[in-house]
Protein backbone atom coordinates (compact mmCIF):
# COMPACT_ATOMS: atom_id res chain seq x y z
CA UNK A 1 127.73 108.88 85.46
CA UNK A 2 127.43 109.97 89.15
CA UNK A 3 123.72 110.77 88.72
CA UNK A 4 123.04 107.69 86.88
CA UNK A 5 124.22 105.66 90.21
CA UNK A 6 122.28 107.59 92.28
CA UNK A 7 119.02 107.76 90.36
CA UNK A 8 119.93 103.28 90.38
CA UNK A 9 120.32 103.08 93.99
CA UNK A 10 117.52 105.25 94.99
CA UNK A 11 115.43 103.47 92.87
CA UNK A 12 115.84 100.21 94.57
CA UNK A 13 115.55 101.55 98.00
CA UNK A 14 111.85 103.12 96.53
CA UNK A 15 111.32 99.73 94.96
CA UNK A 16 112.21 97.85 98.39
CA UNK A 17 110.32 100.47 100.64
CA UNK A 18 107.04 100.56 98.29
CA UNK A 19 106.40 96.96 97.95
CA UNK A 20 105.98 96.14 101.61
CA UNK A 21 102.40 96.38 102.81
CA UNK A 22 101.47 94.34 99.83
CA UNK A 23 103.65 91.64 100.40
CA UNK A 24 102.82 91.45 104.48
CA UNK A 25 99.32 91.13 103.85
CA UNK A 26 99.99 88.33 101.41
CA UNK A 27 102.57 86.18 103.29
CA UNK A 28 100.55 86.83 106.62
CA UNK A 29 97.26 84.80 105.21
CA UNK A 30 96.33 82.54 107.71
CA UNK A 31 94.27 79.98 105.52
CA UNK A 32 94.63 80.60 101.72
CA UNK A 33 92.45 77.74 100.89
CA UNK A 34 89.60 79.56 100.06
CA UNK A 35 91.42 81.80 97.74
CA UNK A 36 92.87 79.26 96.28
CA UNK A 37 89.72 77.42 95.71
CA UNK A 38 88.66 80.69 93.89
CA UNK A 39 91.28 80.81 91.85
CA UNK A 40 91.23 77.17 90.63
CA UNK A 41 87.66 77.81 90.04
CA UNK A 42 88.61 80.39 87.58
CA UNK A 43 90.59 78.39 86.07
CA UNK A 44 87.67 75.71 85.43
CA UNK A 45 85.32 77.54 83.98
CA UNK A 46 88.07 79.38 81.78
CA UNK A 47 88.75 76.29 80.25
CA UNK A 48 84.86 75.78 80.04
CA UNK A 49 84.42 79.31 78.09
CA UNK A 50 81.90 80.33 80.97
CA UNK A 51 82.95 83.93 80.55
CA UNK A 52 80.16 85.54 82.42
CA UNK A 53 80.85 83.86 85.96
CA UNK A 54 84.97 83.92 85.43
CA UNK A 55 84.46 87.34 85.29
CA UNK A 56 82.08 87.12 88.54
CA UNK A 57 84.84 85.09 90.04
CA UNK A 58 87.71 87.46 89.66
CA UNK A 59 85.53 90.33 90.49
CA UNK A 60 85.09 88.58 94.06
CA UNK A 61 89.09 88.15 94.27
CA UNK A 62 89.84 91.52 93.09
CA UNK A 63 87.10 92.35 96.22
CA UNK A 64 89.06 90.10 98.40
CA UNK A 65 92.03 91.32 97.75
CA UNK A 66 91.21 95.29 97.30
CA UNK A 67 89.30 94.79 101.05
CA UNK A 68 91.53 94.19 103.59
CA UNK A 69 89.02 93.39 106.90
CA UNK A 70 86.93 90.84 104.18
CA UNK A 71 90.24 89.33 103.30
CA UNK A 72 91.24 88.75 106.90
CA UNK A 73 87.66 87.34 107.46
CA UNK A 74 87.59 85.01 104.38
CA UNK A 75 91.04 83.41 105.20
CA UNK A 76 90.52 83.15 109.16
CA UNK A 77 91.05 79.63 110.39
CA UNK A 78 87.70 78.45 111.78
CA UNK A 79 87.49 76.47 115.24
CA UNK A 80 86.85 73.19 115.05
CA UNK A 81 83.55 71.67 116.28
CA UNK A 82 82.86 68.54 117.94
């Protein structure tokens, strides 16, 4: 019984530890707009049965996402100009 606890509770300290650089660099996007545009554009040509360029499209998130210095870039907020 004693081992079962432990194995539990060290288990959600891994769990709580592990998790953490994934979920900073998600809540810490700047401007998810352009993700999000990607992802409703999946969504589109799902619905569409356009296959070939959902696949294209979730190949360029999985990118995004897998890249950390192209994510940053993508979802930088760009200066306004007059």
């Amino acid at each position: 019984m004693y081992i079962a606890l432990v194995l539990f509770i060290s288990r959600i300290i891994r769990g709580a530890v592990t998790n953490q650089p994934l979920d900073v660099i998600i809540s810490e996007i700047p401007n998810p707009d352009h993700l999000l545009k990607i992802c409703l554009d999946i969504y589109l040509v799902r619905e569409a049965h356009d296959f070939i360029l959902e696949q294209d499209l979730y190949a360029k998130l999985i990118f995004l996402f897998r890249s950390p210095s192209t994510l940053i870039k993508w979802t930088r907020y760009k200066p306004k100009q007059d």
